[in-house]
Protein backbone atom coordinates (compact mmCIF):
# COMPACT_ATOMS: atom_id res chain seq x y z
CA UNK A 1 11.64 3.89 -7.51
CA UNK A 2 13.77 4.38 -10.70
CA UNK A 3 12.30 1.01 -12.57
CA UNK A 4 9.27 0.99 -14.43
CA UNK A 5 6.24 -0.98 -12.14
CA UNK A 6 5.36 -3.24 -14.65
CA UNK A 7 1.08 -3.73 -15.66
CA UNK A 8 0.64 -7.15 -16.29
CA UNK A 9 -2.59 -6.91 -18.45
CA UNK A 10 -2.75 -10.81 -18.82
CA UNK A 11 -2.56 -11.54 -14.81
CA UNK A 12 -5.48 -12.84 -13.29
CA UNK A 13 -8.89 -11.10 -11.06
CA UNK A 14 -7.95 -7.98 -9.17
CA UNK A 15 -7.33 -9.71 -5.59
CA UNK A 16 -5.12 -8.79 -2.86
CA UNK A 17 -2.59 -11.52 -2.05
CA UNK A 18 -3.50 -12.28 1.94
CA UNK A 19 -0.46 -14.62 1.61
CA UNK A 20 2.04 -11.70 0.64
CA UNK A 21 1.27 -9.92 3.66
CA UNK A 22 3.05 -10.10 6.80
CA UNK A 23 6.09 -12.75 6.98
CA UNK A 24 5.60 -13.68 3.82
CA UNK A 25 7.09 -10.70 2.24
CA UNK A 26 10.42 -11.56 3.84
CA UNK A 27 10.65 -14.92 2.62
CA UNK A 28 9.60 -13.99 -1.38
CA UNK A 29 12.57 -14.64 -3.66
CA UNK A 30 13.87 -10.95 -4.99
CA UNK A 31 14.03 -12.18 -8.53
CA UNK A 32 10.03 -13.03 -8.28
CA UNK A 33 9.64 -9.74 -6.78
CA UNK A 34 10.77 -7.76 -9.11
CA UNK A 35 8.35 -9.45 -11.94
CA UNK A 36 4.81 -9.59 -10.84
CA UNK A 37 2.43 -10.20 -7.66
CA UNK A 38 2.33 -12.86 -5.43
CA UNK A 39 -0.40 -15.73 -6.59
CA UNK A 40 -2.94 -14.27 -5.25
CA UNK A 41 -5.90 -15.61 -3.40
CA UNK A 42 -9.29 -13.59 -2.28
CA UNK A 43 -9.22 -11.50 1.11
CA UNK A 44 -9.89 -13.96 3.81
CA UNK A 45 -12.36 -11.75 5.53
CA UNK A 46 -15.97 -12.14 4.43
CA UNK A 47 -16.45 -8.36 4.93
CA UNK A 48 -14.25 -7.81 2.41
CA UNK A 49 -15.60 -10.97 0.13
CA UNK A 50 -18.74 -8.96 0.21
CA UNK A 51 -17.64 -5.53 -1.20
CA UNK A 52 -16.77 -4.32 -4.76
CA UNK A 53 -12.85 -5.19 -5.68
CA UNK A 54 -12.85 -1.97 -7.57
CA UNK A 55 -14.06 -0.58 -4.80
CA UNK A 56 -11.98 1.88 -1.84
CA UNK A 57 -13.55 0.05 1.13
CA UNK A 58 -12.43 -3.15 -0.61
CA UNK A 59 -8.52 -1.36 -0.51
CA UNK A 60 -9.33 -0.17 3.10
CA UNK A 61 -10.52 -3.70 4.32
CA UNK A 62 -7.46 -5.79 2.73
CA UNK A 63 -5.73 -2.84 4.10
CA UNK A 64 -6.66 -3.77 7.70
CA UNK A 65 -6.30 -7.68 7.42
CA UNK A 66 -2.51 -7.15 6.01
CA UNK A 67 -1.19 -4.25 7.90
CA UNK A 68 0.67 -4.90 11.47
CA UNK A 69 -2.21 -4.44 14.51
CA UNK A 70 -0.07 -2.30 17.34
CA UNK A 71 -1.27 -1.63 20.82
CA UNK A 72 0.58 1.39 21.54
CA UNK A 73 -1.77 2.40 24.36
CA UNK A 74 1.04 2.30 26.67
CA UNK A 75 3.53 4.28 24.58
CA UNK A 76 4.30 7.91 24.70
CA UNK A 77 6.82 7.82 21.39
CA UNK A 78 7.32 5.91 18.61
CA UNK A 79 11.33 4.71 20.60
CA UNK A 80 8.49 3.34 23.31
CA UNK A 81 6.69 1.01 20.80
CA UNK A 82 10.83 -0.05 19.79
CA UNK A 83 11.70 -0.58 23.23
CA UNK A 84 8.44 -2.52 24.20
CA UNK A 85 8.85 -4.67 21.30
CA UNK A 86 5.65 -4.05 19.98
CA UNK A 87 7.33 -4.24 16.67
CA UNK A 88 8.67 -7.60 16.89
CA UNK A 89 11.60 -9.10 15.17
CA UNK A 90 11.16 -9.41 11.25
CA UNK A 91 8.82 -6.20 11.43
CA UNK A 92 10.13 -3.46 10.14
CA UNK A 93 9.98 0.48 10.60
CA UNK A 94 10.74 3.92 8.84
CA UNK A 95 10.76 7.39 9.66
CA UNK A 96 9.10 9.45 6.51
CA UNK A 97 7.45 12.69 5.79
CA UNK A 98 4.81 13.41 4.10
CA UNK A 99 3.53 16.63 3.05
CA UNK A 100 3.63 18.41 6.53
CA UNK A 101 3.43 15.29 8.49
CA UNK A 102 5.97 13.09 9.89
CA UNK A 103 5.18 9.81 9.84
CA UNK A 104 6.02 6.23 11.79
CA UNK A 105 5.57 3.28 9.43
CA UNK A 106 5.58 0.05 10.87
CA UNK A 107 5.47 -3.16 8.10
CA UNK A 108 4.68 -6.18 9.47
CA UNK A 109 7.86 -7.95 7.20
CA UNK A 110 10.34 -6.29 4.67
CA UNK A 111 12.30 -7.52 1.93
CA UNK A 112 15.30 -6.51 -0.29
CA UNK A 113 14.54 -5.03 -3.00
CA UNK A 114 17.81 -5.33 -5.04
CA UNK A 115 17.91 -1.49 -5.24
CA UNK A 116 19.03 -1.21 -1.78
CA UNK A 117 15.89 -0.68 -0.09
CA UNK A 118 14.48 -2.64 2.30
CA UNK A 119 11.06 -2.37 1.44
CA UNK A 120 7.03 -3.66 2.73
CA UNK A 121 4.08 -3.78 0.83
CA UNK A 122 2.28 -2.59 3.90
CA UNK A 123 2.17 -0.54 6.79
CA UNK A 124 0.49 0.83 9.54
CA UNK A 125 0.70 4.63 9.89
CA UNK A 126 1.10 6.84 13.06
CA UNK A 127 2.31 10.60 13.76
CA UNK A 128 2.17 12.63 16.57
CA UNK A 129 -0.45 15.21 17.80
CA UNK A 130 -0.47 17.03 20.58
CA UNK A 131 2.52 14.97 21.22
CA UNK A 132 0.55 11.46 21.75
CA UNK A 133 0.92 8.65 19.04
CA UNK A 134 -2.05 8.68 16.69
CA UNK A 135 -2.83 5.99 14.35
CA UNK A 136 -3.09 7.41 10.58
CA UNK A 137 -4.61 4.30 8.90
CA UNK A 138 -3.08 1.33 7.54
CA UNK A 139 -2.40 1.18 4.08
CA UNK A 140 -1.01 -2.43 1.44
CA UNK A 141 0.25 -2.90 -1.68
CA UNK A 142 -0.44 -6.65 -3.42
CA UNK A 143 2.24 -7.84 -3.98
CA UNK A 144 6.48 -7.63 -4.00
CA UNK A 145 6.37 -6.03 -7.17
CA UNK A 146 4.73 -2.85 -5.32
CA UNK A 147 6.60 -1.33 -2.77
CA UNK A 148 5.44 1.23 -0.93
CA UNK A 149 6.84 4.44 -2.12
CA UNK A 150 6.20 7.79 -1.32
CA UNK A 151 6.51 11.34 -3.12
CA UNK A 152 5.44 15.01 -3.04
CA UNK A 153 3.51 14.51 -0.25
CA UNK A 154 1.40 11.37 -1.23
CA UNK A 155 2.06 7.58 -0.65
CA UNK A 156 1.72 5.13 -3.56
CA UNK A 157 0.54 1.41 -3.27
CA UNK A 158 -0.06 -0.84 -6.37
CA UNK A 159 -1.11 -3.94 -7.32
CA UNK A 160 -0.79 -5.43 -11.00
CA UNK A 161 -4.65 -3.89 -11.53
CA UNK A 162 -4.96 -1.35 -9.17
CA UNK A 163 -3.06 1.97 -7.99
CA UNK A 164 -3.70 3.97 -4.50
CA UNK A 165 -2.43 8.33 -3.91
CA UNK A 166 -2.74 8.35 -0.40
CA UNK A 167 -2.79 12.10 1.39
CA UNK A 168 -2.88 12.80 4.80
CA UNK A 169 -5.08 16.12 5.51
CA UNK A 170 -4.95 18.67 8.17
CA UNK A 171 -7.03 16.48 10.49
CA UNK A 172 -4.92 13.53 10.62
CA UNK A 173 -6.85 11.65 8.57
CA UNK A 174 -5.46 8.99 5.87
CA UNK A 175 -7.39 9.61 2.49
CA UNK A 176 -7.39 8.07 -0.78
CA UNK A 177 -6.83 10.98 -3.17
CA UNK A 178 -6.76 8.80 -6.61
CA UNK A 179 -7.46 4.91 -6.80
CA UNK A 180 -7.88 3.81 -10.60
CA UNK A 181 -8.09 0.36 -11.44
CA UNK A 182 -8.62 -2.32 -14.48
CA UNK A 183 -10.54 -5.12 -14.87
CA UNK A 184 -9.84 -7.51 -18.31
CA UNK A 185 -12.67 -9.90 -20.06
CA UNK A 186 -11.84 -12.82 -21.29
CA UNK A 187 -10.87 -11.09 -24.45
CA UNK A 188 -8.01 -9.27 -22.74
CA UNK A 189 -10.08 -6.00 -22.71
CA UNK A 190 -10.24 -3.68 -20.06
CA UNK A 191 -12.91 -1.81 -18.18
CA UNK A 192 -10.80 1.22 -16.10
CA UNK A 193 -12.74 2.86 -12.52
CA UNK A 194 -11.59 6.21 -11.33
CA UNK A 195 -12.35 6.18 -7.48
CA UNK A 196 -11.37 9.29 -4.82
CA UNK A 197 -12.37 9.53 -1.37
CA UNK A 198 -13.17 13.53 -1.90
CA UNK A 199 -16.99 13.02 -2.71
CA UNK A 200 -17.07 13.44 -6.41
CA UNK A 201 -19.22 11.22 -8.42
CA UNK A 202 -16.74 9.54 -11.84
CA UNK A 203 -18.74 7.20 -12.79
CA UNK A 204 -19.33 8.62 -15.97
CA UNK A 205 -15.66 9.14 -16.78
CA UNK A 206 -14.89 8.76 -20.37
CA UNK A 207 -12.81 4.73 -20.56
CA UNK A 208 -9.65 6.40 -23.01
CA UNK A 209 -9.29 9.10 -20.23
CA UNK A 210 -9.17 7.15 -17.39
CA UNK A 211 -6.70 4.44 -19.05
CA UNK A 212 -4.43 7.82 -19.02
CA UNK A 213 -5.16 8.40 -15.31
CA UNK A 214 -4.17 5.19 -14.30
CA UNK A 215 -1.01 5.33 -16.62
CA UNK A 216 -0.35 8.68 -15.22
CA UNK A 217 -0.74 7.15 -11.41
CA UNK A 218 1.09 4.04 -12.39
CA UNK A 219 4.43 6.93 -13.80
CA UNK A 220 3.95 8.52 -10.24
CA UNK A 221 4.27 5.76 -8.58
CA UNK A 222 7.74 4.57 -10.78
CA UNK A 223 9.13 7.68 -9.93
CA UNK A 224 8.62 7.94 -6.03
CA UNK A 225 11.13 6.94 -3.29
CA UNK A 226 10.51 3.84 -2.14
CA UNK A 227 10.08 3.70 1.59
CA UNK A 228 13.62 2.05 3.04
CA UNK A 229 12.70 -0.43 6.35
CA UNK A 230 15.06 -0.70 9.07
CA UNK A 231 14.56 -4.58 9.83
CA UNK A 232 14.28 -5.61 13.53
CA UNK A 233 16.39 -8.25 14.23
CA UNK A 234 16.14 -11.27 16.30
């Protein structure tokens, strides 16, 4: 991603756009997306109404309502789950690696955009082992103006008050390495949270320092690859 992701400090409550998921994304004008998040309304699921929206299970939770739902029980590759149309026109799907892993991502819509990608702002996640399909995790973005993008072995997803570093570790499993985030009063000032799914306790994080981790994550994410969709037609 060569452009800047634009922070929007004036934009509304941290919430995940249920709207912008799925067929949505493929129907959002390009000029809109390249400007700011969909208008966003709270995550539909009361699960996910219940927990902290600076939270990572909050992430994880919007993360499983937007992402594409796959039964691949009956598939032994990832050209299976093509030919049984279990990614269904308007989905879309990309071959990536990351880190050591190569990956199957599987949006449930794409959109140009204007850089010539055909991006998603989410995706379900699956690799092989022991040469049977394994879901990673699923994984969302909130809005056009965050494609997913991937670098150096991590994924990036954004929203205008949030940012996700996804690894995958030697297990398989789909971790979230960095998640900052922002929340504004109504003065315009911000409180910033430093999350990571390795244990540690940052609660205590000095506020100037973890503006710069969340600037930093924000310049990561700018300068990644966005992940390019092939589109399944009709």
């Amino acid at each position: 991603m060569k452009n800047k992701i634009l922070v929007l400090a004036l934009a509304g409550v941290m919430t995940l756009s249920m709207v912008a998921c799925g067929s949505a994304a493929a129907n959002t004008e390009t000029e809109s997306a390249q400007v700011e998040d969909e208008a966003v309304p709270t995550a539909s699921n009361e699960a996910a109404q219940d927990l902290d929206e600076n939270s990572i299970d909050f992430i994880k939770q919007v993360s499983n309502e937007c992402a594409p739902e796959i039964d691949f029980s009956d598939c032994d590759t990832f050209t299976d789950m093509l030919n049984k149309k279990k990614i269904t026109a308007g989905m879309g799907y990309a071959n990536i690696t990351v880190g050591d892993v190569d990956v199957f991502a599987v949006t449930s819509g794409t959109y140009d955009n204007m850089d010539g990608n055909m991006a998603g702002i989410d995706a379900t996640l699956f690799t092989y082992d022991d040469g049977n399909i394994v879901e990673l995790g699923k994984i969302c973005s909130g809005g056009t103006a965050y494609p997913i993008a991937t670098k150096d072995g991590y994924i990036y997803t954004a929203s205008n008050h949030w940012v996700c570093k996804y690894v995958i570790g030697d297990d398989n499993s789909l971790k979230i390495m960095e998640k900052a985030s922002v929340v504004y009063d109504e003065n315009g000032d911000g409180t910033y949270f430093y999350d990571s799914e390795d244990g540690g306790d940052y609660s205590q994080m000095d506020q100037e320092y973890l503006q710069e981790i969340m600037d930093q994550l924000f310049e990561e994410m700018s300068n990644a690859e966005i992940i390019n969709f092939d589109t399944v037609a009709e």
